[in-house]
N, C-alpha and C. Protein backbone atom coordinates (compact mmCIF):
# COMPACT_ATOMS: atom_id res chain seq x y z
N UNK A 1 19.53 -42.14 -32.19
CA UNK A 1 18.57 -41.12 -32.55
C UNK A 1 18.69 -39.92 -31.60
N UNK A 2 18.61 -40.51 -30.57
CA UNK A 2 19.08 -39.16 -29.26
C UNK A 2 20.15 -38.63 -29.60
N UNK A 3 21.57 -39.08 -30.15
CA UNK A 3 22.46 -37.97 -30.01
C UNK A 3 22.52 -37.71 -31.68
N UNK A 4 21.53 -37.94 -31.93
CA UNK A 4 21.49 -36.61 -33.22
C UNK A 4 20.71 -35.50 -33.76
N UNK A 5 20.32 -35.43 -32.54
CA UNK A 5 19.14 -33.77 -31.93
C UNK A 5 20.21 -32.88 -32.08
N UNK A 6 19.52 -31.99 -32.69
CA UNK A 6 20.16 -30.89 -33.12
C UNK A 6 19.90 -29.57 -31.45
N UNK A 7 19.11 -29.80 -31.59
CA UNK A 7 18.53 -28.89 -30.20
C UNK A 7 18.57 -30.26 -28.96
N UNK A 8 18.91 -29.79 -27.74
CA UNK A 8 18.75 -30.90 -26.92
C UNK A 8 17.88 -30.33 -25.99
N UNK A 9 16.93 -31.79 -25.27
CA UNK A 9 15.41 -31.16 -25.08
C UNK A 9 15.74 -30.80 -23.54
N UNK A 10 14.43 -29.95 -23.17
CA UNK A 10 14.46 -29.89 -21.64
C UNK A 10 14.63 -30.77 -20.70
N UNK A 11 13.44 -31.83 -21.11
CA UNK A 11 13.16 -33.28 -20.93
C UNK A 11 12.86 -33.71 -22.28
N UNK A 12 13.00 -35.26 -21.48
CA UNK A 12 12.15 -36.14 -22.64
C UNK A 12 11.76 -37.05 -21.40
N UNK A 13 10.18 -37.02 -22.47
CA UNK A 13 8.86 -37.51 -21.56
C UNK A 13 8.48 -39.38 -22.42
N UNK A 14 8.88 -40.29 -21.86
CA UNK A 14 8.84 -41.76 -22.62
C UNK A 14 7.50 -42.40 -22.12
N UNK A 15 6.90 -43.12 -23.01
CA UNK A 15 5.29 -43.72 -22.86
C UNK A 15 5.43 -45.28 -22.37
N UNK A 16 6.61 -45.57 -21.82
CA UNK A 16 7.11 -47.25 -21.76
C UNK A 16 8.45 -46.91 -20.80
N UNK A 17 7.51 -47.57 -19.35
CA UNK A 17 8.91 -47.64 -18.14
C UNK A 17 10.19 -47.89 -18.75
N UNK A 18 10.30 -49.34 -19.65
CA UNK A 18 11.69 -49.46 -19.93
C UNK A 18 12.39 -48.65 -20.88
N UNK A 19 11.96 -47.33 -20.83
CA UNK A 19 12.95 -46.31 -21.80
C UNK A 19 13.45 -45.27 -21.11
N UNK A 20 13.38 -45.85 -19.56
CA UNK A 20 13.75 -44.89 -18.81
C UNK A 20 15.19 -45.10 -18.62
N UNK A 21 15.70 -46.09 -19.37
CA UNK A 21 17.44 -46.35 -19.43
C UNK A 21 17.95 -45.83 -20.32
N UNK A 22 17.54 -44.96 -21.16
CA UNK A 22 17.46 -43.60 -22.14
C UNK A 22 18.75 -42.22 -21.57
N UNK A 23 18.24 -42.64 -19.68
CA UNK A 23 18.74 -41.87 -19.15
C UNK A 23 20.17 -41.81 -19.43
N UNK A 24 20.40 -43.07 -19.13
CA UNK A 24 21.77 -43.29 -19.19
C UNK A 24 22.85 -42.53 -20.02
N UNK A 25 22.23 -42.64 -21.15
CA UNK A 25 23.06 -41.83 -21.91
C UNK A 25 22.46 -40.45 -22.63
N UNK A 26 21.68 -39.44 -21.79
CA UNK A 26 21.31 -38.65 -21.54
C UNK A 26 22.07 -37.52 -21.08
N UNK A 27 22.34 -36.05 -21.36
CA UNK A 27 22.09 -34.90 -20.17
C UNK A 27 20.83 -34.60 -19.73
N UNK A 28 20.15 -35.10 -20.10
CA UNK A 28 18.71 -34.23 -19.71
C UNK A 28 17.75 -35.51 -19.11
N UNK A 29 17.12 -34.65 -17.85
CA UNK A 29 15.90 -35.94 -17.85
C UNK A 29 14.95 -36.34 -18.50
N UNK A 30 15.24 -37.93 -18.26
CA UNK A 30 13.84 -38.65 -18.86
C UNK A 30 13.16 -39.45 -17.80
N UNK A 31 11.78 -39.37 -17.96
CA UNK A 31 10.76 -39.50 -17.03
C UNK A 31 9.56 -40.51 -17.89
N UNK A 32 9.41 -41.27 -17.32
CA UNK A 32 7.85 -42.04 -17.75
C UNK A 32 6.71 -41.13 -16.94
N UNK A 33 5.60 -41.28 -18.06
CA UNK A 33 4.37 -40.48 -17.91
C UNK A 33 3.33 -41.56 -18.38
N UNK A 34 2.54 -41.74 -17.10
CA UNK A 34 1.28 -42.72 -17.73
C UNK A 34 -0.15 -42.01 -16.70
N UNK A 35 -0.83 -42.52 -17.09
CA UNK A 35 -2.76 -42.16 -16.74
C UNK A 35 -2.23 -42.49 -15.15
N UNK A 36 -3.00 -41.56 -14.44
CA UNK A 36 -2.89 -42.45 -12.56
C UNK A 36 -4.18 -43.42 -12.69
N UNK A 37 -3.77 -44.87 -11.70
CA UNK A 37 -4.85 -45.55 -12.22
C UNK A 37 -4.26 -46.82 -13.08
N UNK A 38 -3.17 -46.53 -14.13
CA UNK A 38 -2.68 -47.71 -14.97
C UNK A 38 -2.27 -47.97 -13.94
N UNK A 39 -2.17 -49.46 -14.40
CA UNK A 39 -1.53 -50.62 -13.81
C UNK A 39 -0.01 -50.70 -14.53
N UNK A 40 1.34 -51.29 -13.96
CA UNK A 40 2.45 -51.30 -14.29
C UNK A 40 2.56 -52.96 -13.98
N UNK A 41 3.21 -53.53 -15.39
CA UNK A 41 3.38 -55.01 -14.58
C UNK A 41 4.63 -55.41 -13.80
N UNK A 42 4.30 -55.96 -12.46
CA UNK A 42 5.33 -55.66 -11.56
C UNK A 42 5.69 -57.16 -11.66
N UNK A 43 5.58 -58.29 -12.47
CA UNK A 43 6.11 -59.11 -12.66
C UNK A 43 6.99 -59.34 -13.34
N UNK A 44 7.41 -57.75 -14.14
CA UNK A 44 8.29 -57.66 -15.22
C UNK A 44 9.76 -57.36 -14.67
N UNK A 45 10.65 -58.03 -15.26
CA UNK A 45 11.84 -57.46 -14.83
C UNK A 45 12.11 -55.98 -15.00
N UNK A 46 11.64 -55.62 -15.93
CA UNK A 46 11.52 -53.99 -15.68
C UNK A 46 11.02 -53.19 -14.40
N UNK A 47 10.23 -54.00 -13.59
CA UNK A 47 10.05 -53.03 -12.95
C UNK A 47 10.38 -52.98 -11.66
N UNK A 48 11.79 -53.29 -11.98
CA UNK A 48 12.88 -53.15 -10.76
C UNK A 48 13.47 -52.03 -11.16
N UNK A 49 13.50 -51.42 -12.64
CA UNK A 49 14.41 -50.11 -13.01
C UNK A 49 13.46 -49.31 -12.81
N UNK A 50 12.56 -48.78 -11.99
CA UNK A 50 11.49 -47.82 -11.55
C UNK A 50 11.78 -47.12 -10.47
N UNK A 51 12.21 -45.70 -10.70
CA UNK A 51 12.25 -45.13 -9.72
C UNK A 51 11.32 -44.21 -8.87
N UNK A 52 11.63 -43.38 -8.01
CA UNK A 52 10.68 -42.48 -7.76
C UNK A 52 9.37 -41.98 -8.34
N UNK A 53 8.27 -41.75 -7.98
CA UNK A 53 6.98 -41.46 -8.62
C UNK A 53 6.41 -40.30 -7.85
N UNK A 54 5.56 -39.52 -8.86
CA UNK A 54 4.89 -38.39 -8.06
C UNK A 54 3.17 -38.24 -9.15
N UNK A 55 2.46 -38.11 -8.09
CA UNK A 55 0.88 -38.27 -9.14
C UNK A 55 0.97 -36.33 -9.25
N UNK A 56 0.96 -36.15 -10.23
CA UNK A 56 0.54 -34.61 -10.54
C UNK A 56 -1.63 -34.38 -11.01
N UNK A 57 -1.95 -33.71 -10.32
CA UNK A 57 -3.33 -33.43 -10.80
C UNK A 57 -3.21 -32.20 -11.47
N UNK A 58 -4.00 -32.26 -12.61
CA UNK A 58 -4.50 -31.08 -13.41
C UNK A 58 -5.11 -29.78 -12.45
N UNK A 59 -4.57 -28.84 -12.92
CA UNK A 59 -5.51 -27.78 -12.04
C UNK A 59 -6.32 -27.59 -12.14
N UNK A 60 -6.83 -27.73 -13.62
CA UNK A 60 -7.89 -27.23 -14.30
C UNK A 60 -9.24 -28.43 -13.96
N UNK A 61 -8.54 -29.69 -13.79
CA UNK A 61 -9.33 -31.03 -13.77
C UNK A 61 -9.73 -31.01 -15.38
N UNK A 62 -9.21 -30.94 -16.13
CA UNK A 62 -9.78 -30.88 -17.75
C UNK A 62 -9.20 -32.04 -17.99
N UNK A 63 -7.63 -32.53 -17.50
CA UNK A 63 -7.34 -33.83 -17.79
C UNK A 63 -6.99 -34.91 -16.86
N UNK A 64 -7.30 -35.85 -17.02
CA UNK A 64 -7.08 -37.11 -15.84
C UNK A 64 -5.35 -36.96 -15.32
N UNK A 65 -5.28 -36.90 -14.11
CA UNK A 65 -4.17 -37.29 -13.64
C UNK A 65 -2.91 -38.21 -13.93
N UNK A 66 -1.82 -37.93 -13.95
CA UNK A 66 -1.02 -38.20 -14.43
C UNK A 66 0.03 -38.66 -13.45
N UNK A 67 0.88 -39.98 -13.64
CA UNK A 67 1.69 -40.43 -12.73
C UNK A 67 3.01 -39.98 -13.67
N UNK A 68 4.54 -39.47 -12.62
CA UNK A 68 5.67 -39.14 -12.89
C UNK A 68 6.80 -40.05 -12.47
N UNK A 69 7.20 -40.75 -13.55
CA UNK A 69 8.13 -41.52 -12.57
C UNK A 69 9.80 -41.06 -13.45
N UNK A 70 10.34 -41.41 -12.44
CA UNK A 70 11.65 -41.30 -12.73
C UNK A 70 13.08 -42.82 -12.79
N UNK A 71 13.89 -42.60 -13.42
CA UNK A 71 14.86 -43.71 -13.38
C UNK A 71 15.66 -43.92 -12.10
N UNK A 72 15.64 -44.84 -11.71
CA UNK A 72 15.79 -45.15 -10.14
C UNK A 72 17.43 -44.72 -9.38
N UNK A 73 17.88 -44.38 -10.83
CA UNK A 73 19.42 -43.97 -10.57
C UNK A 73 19.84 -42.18 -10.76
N UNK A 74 18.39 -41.49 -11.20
CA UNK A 74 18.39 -40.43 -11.27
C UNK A 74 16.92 -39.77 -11.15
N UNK A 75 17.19 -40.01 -9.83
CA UNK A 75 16.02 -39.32 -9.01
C UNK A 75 15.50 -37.81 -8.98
N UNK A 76 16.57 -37.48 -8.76
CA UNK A 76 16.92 -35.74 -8.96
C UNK A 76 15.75 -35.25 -10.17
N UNK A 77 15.70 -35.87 -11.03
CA UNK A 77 15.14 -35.94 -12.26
C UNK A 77 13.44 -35.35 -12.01
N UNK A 78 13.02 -36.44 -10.92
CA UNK A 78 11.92 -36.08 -11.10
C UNK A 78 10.96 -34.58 -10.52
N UNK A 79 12.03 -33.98 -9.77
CA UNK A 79 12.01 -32.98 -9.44
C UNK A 79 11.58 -31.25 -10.76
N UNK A 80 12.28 -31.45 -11.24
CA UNK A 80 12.56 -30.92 -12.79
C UNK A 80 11.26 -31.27 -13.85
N UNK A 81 11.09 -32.27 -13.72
CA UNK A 81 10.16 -32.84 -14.34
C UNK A 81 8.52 -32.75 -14.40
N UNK A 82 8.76 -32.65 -12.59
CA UNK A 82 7.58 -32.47 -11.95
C UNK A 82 6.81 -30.46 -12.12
N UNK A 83 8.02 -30.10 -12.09
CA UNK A 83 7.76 -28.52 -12.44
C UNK A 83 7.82 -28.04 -13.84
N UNK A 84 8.07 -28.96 -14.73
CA UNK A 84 7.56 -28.72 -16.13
C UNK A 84 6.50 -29.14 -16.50
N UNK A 85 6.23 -30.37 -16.06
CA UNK A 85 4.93 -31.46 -16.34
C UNK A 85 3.59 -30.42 -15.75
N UNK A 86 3.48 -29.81 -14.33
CA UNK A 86 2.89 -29.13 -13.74
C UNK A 86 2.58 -27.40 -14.74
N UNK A 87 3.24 -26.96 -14.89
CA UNK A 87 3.41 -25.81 -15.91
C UNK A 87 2.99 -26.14 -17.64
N UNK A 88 2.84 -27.55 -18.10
CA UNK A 88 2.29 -27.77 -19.12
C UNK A 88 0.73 -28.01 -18.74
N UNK A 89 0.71 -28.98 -17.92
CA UNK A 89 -0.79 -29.24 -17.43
C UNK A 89 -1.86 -28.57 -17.22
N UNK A 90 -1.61 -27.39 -17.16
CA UNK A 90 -2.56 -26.49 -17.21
C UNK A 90 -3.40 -26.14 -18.41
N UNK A 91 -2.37 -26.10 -19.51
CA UNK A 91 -3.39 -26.50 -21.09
C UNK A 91 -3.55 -27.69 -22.05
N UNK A 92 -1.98 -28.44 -21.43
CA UNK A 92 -2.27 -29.49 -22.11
C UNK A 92 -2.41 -31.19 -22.09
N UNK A 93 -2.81 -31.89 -22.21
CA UNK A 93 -2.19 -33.19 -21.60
C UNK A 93 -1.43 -33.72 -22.19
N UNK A 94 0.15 -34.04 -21.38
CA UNK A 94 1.14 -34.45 -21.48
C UNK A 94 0.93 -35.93 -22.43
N UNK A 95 -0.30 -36.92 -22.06
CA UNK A 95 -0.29 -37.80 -22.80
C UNK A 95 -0.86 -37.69 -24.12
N UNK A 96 -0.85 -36.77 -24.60
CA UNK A 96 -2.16 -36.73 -25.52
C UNK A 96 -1.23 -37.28 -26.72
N UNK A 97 0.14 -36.90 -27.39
CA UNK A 97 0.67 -37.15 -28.10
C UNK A 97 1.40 -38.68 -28.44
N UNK A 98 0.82 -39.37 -27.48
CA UNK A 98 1.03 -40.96 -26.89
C UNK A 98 0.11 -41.37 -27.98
N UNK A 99 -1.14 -40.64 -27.42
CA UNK A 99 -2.22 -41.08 -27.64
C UNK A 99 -2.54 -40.81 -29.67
N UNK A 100 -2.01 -40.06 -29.74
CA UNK A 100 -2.36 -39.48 -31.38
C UNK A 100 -1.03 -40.46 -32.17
N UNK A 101 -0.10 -40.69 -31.79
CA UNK A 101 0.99 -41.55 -32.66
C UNK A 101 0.28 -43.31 -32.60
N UNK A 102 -0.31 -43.43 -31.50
CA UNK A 102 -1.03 -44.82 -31.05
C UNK A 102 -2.21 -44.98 -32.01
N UNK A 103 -2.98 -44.12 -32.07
CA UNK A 103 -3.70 -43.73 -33.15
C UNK A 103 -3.54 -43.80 -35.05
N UNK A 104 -2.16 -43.36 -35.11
CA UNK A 104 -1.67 -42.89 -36.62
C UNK A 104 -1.66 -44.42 -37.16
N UNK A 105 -0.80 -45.13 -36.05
CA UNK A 105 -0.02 -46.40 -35.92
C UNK A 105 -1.22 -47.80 -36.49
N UNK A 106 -2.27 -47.17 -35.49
CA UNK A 106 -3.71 -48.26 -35.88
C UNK A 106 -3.73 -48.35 -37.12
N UNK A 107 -4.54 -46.74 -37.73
CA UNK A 107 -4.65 -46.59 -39.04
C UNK A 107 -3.89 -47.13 -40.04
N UNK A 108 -2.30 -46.61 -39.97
CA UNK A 108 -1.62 -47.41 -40.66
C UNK A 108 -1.64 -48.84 -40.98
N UNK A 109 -1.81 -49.25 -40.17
CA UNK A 109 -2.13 -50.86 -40.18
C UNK A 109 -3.21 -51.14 -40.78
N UNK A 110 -3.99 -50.54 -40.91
CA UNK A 110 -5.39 -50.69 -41.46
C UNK A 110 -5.75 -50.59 -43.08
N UNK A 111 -4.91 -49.59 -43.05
CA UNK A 111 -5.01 -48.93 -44.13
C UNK A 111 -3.64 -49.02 -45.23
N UNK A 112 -2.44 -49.04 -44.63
CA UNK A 112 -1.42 -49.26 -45.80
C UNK A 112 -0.50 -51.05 -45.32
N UNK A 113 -0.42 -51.46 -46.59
CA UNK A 113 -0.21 -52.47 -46.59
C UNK A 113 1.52 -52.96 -46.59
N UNK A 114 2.02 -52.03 -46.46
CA UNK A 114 3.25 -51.87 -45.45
C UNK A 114 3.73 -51.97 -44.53
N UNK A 115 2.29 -51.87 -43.68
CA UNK A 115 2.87 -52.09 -42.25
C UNK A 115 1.80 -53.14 -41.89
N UNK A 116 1.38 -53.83 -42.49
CA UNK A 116 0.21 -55.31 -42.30
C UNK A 116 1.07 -56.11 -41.90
């Protein structure tokens, strides 16, 4: 699905540590973005592929804080990341679109019997 973007992104921002091996076959960084505050399960073998982290706060305080992590083999990453994530944050929250597909996903289930 990634290499059939027609446009290739600045970043790509993933809602699940283990899609941070995305990178791999990536030019561009990818970064996990979760609430500061979640818990990560560190009993998971995943979360040995966790790299670097940085908590970004809202300027505005309009949205809860946000943790930045990066793939442990491309650190560099979170640098880049951190100055886009910071430059969106000001109007929007980065998770919000987590949050609205998590949402669609319920409904669906609820409601069409396709995905029951």
């Amino acid at each position: 699905m990634l290499k059939s973007l027609q446009t290739v992104p600045s970043i790509l921002i993933v809602g699940k540590n283990y899609l941070l091996d995305t990178r791999k076959v990536t030019s561009y960084p990818v970064v996990y973005v979760r609430k500061a505050g979640e818990t990560i399960d560190l009993s998971s073998s995943e979360s040995s592929k966790i790299g670097k982290r940085e908590r970004i706060e809202c300027p505005t305080s309009k949205f809860q804080p946000i943790i930045v992590i990066s793939h442990p083999d491309f650190s560099d990453d979170l640098a880049v990341a951190k100055q886009m994530l910071e430059n969106i944050f000001i109007l929007l929250d980065p998770l919000e679109p987590f949050n609205r597909m998590l949402k669609a996903i319920e409904v669906l289930g609820k409601q069409d019997k396709t995905f029951q």
